[in-house]
C-alpha atoms as a PDB file:
ATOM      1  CA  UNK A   1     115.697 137.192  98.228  1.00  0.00           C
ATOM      2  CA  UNK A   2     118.212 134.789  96.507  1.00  0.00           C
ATOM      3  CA  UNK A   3     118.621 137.146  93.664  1.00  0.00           C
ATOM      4  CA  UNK A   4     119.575 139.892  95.772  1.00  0.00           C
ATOM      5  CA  UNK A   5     121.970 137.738  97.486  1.00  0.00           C
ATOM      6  CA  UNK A   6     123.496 136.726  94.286  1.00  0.00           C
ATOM      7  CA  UNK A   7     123.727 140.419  93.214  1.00  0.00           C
ATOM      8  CA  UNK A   8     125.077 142.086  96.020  1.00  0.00           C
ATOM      9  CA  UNK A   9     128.065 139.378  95.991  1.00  0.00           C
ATOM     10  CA  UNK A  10     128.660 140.151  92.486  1.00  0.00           C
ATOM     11  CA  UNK A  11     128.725 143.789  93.370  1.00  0.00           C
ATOM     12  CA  UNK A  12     131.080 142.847  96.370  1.00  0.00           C
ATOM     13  CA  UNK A  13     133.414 140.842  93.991  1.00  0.00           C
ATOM     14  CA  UNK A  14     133.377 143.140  90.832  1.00  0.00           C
ATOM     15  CA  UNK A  15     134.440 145.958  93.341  1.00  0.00           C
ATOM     16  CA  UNK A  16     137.469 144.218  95.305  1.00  0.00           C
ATOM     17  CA  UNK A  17     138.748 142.983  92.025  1.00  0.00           C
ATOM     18  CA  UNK A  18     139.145 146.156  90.688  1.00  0.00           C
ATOM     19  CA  UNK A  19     140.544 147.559  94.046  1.00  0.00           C
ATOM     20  CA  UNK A  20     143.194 144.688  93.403  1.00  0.00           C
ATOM     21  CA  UNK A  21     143.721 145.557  89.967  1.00  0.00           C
ATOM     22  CA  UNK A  22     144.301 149.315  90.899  1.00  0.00           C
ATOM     23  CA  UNK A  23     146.305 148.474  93.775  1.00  0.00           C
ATOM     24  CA  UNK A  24     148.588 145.752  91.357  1.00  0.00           C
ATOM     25  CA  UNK A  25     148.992 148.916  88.975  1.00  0.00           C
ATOM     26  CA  UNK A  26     149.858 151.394  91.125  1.00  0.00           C
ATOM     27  CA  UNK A  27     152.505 148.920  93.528  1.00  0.00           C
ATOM     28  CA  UNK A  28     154.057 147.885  90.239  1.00  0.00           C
ATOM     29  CA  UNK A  29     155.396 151.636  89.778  1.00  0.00           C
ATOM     30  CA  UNK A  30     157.273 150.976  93.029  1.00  0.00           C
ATOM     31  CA  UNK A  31     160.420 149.348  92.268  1.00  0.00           C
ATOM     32  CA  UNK A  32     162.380 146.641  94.971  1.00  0.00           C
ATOM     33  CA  UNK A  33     166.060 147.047  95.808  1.00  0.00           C
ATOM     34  CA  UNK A  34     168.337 145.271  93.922  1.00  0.00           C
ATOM     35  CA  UNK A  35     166.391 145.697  90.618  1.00  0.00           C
ATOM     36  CA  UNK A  36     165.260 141.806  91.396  1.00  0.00           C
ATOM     37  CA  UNK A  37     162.342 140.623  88.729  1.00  0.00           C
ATOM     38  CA  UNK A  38     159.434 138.463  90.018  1.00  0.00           C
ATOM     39  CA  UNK A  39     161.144 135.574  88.594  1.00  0.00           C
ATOM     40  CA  UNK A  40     164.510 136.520  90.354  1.00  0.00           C
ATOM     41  CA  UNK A  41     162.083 136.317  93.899  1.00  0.00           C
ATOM     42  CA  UNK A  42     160.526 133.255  92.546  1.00  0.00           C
ATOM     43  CA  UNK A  43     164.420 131.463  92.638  1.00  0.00           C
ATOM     44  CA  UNK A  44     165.717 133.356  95.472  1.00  0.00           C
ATOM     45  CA  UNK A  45     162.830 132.479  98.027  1.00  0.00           C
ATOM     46  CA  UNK A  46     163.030 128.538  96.331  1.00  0.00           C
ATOM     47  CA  UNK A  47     166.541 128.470  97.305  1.00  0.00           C
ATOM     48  CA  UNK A  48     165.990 129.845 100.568  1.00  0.00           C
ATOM     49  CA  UNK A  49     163.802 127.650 101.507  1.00  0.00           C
ATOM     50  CA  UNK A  50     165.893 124.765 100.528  1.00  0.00           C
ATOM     51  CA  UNK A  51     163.522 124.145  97.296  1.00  0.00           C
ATOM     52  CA  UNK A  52     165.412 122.837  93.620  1.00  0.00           C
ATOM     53  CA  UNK A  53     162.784 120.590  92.604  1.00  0.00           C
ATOM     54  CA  UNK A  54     160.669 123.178  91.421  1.00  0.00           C
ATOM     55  CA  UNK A  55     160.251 125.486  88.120  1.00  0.00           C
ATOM     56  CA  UNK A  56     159.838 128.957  87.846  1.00  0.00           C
ATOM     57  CA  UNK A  57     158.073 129.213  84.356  1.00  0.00           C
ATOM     58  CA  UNK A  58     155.947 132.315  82.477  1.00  0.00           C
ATOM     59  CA  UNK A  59     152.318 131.936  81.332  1.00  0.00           C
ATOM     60  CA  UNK A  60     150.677 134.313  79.408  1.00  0.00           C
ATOM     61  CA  UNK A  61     147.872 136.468  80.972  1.00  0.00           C
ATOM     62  CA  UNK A  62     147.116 139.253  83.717  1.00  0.00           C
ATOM     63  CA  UNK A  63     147.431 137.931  87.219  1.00  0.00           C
ATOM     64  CA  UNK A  64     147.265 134.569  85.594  1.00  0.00           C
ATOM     65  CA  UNK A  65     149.804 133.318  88.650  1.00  0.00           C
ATOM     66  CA  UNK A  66     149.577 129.848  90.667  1.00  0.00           C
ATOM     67  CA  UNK A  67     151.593 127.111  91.776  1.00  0.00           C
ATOM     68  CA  UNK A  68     151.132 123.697  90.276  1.00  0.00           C
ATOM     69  CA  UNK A  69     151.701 121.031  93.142  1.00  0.00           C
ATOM     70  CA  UNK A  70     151.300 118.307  90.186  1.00  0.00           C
ATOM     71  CA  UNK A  71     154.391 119.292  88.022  1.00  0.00           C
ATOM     72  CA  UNK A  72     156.162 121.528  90.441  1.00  0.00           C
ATOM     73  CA  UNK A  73     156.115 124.697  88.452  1.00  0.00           C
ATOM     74  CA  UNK A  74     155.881 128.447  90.139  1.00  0.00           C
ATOM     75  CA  UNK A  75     153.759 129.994  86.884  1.00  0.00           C
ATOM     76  CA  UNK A  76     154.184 133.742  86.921  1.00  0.00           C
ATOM     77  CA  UNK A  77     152.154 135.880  84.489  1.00  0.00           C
ATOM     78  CA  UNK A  78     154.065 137.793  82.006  1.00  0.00           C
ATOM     79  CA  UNK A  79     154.120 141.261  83.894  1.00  0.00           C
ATOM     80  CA  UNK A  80     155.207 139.544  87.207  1.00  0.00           C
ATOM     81  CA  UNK A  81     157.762 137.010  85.795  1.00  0.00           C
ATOM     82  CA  UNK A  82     159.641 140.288  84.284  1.00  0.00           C
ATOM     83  CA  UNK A  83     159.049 143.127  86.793  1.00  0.00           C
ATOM     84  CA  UNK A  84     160.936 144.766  89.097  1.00  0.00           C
ATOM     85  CA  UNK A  85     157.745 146.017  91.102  1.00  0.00           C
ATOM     86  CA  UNK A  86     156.923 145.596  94.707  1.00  0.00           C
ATOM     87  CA  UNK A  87     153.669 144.189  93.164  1.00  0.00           C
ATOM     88  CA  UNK A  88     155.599 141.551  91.294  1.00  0.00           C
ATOM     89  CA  UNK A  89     158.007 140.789  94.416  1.00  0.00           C
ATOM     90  CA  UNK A  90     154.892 140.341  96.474  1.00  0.00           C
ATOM     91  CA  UNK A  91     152.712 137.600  94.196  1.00  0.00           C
ATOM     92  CA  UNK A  92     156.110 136.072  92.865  1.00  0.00           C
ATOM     93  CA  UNK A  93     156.494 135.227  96.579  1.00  0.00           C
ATOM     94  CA  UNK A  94     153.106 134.303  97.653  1.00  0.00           C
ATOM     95  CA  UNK A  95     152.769 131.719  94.533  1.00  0.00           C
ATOM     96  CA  UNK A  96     156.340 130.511  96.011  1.00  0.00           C
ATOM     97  CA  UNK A  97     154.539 129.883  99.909  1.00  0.00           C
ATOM     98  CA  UNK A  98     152.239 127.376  98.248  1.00  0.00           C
ATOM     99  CA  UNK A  99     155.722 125.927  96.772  1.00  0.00           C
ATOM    100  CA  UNK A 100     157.079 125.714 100.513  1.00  0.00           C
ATOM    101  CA  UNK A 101     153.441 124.310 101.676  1.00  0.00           C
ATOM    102  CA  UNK A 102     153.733 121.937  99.305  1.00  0.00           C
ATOM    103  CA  UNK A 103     157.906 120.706 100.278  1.00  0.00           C
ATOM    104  CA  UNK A 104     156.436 121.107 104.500  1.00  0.00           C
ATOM    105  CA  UNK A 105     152.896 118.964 103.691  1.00  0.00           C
ATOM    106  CA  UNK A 106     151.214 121.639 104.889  1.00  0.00           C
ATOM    107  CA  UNK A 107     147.499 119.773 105.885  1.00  0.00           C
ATOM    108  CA  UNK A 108     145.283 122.106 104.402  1.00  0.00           C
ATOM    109  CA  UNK A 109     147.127 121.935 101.119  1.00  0.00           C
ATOM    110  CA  UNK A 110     146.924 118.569 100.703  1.00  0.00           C
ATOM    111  CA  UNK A 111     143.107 118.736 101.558  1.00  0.00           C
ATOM    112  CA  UNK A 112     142.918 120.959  98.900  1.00  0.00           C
ATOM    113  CA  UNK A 113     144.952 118.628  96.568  1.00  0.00           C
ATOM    114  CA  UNK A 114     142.797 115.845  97.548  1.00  0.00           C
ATOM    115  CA  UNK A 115     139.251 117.434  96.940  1.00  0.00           C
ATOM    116  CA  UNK A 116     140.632 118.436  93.124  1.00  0.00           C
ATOM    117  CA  UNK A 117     139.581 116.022  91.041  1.00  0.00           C
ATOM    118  CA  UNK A 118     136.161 115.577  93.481  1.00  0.00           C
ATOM    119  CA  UNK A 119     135.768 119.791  92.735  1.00  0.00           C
ATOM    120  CA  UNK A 120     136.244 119.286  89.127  1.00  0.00           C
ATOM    121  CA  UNK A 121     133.491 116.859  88.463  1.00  0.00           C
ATOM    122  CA  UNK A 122     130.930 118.754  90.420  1.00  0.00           C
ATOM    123  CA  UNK A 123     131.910 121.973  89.055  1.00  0.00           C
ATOM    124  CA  UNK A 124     131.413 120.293  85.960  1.00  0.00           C
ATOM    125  CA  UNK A 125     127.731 119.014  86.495  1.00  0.00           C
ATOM    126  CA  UNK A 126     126.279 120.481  89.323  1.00  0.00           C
ATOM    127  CA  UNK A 127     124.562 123.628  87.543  1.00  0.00           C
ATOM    128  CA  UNK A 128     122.808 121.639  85.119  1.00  0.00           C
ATOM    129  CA  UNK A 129     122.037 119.039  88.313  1.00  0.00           C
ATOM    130  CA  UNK A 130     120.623 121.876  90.543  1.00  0.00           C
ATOM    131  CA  UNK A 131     118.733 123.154  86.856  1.00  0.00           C
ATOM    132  CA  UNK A 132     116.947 119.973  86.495  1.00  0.00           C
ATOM    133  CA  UNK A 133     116.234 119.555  90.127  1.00  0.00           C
ATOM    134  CA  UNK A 134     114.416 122.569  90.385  1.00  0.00           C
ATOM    135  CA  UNK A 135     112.347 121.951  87.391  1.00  0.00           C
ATOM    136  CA  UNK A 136     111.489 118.280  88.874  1.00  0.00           C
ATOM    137  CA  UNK A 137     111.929 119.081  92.308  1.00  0.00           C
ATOM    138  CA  UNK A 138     108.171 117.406  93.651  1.00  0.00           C
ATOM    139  CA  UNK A 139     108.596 114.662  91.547  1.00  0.00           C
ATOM    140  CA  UNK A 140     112.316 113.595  91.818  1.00  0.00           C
ATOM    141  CA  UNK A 141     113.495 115.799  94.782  1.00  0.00           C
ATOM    142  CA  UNK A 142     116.974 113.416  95.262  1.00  0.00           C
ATOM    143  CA  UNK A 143     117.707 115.386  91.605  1.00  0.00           C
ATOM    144  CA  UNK A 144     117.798 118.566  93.734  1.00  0.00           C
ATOM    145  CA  UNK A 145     119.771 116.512  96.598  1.00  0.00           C
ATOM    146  CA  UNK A 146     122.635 115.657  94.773  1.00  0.00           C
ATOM    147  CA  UNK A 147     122.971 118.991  93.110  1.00  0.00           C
ATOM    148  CA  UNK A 148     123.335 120.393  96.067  1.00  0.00           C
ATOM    149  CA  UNK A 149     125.298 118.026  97.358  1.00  0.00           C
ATOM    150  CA  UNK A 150     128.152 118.469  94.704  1.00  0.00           C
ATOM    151  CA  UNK A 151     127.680 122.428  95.483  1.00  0.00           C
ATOM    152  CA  UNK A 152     128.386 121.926  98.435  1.00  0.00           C
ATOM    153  CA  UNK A 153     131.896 120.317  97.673  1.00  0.00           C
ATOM    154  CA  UNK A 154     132.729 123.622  95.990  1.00  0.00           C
ATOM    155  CA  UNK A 155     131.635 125.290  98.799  1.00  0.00           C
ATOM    156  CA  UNK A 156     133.657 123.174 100.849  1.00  0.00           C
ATOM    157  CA  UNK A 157     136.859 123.761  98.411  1.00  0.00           C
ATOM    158  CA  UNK A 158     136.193 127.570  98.813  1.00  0.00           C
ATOM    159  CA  UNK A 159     136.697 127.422 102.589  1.00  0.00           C
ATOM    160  CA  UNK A 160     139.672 124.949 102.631  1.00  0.00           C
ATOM    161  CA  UNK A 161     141.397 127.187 100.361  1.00  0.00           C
ATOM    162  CA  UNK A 162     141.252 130.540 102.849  1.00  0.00           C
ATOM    163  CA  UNK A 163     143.809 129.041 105.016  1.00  0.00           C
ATOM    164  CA  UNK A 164     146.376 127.890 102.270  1.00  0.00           C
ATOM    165  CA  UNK A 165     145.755 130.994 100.179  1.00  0.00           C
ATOM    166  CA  UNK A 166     146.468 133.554 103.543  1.00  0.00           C
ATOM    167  CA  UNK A 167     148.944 131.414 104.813  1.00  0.00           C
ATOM    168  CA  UNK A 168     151.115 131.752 101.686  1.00  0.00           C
ATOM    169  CA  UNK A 169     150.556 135.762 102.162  1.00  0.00           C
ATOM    170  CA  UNK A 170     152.198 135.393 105.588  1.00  0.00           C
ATOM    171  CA  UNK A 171     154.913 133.133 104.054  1.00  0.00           C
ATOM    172  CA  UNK A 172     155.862 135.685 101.628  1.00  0.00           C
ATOM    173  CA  UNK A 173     155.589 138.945 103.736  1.00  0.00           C
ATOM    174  CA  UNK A 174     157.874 137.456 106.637  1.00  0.00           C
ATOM    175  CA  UNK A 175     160.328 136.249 103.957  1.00  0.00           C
ATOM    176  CA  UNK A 176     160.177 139.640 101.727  1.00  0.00           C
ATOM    177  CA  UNK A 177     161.072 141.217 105.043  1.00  0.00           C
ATOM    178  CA  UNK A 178     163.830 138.750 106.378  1.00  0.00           C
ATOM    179  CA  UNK A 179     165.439 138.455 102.642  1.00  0.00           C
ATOM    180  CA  UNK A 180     165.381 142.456 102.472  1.00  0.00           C
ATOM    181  CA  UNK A 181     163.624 142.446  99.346  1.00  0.00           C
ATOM    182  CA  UNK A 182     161.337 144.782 100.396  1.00  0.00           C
ATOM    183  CA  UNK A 183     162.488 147.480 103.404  1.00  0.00           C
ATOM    184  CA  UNK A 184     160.410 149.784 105.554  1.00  0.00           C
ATOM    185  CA  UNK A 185     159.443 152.604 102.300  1.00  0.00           C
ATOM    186  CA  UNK A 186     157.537 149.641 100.384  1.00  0.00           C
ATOM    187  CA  UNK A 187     156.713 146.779 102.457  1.00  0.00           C
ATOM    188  CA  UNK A 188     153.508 148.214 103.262  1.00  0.00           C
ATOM    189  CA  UNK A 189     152.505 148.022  99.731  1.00  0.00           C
ATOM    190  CA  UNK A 190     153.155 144.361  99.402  1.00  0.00           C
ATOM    191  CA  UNK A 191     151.211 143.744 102.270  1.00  0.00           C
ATOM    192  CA  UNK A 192     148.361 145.543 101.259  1.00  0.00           C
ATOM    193  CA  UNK A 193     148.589 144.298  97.796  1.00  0.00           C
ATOM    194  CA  UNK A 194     148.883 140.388  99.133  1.00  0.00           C
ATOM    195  CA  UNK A 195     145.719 141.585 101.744  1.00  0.00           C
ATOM    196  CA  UNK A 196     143.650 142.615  98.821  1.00  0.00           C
ATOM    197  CA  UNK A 197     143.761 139.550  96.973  1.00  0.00           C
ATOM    198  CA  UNK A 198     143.067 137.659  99.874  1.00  0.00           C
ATOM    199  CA  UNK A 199     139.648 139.371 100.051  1.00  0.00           C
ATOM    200  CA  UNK A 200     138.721 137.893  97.076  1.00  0.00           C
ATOM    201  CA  UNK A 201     138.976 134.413  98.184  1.00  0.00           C
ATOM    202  CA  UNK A 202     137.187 135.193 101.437  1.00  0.00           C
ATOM    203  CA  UNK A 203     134.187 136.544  99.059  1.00  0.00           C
ATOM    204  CA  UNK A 204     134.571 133.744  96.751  1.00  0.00           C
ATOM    205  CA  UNK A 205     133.884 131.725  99.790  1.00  0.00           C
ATOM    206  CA  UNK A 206     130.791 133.452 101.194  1.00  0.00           C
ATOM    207  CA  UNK A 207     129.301 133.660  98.167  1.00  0.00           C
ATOM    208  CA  UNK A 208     129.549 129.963  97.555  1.00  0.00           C
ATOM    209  CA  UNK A 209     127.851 129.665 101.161  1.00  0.00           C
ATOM    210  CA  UNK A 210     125.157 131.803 100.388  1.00  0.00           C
ATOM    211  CA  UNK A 211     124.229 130.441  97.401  1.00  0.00           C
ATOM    212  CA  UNK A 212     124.266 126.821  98.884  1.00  0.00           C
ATOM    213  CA  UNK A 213     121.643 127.663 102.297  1.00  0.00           C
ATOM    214  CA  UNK A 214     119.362 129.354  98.846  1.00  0.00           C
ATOM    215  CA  UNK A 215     119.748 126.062  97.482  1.00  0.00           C
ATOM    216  CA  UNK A 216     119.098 124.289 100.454  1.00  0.00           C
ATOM    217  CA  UNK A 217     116.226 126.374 100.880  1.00  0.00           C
ATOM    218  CA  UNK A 218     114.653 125.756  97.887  1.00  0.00           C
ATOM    219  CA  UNK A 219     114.933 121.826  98.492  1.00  0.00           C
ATOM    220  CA  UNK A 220     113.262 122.347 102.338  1.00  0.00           C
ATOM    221  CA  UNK A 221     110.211 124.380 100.854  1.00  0.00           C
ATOM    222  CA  UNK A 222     109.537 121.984  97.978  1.00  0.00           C
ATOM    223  CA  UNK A 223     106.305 120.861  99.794  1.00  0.00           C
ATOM    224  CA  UNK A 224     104.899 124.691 100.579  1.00  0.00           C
END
């Protein structure tokens, strides 16, 4: 039963990325008034918003965009940073709503700050944990306990990161709008675009939550 829980996620996943990857394609044919590129958003909504602490930088990659709360840089991939696509527009701004999370202390961001470094250890050990619990799971069942307790701060990280990742999206669509970036021909498609990749965070997040109760299942039927 686990296994086809784990599969028909994966199916889930591998199909809305590639939605969003068709979807990123085709919206970056559609070009924004003003000929402005991602990175020209990137400043423009900053400024806006009454930002000049932070960067607006280029990394290399496809859809290889985030905000780093730690150094203050917007990070736009190469085909964002120098577009002057609806598609770009749309993630240049949504990476730039974590930016204005970050200046208003948004709460859920900075529960996602906090659990970072917490994430990064047990996303670091807790597969090789839950591995060794299973295998010794009658004779040292607190193995398989604290596995599943560190998955279940990823699983907690998944969650906490639905709010901050869709409230960005509405960040950037109600500014795209008010700025006149985008008008009434192409708004749609940054909306839909920013709604896409928003879907894969809410799958990221049931997945992680399905995988945990299988764990936890496993652990409750150790003496069956």
């Amino acid at each position: 039963m686990g296994w086809i829980i784990f599969i028909g996620f994966a199916i889930i996943s591998y199909l809305i990325q590639a939605n969003l990857k068709s979807k990123f394609e085709r919206y970056s044919e559609i070009p924004v008034d003003g000929g402005l590129t991602g990175r020209d958003v990137a400043v423009k909504m900053l400024r806006d918003n009454g930002i000049y602490d932070v960067q607006v930088t280029c990394t290399p990659g496809f859809l290889t965009d985030h905000y780093d709360p730690t150094k203050k840089t917007v990070n736009l991939s190469e085909d964002v940073y120098h577009s002057c696509s609806v598609a770009a527009a749309a993630v240049a701004a949504h990476e730039c709503g974590h930016a204005v999370q970050h200046a208003h202390a948004y709460a859920p961001l900075r529960m996602r700050s906090g659990l970072v470094p917490i994430v990064s250890f047990a996303s670091s050990w807790m597969q090789w944990v839950l591995l060794i619990g299973m295998f010794t799971l009658n004779v040292f069942p607190g193995i398989m306990l604290f596995g599943i307790a560190l998955f279940a701060m990823t699983t907690l990280f998944s969650f906490v990161t639905l709010p901050v990742e869709i409230d960005a999206s509405r960040r950037a669509v109600n500014w795209l709008s008010r700025a006149g970036v985008t008008n009434r021909s192409n708004h749609g498609a940054a909306v839909s675009a920013l709604r896409s990749a928003a879907y894969t965070y809410v799958v990221a997040a049931l997945g992680s939550l399905a995988s945990l109760v299988y764990y936890i299942m496993i652990y409750m039927g150790r003496r069956e």
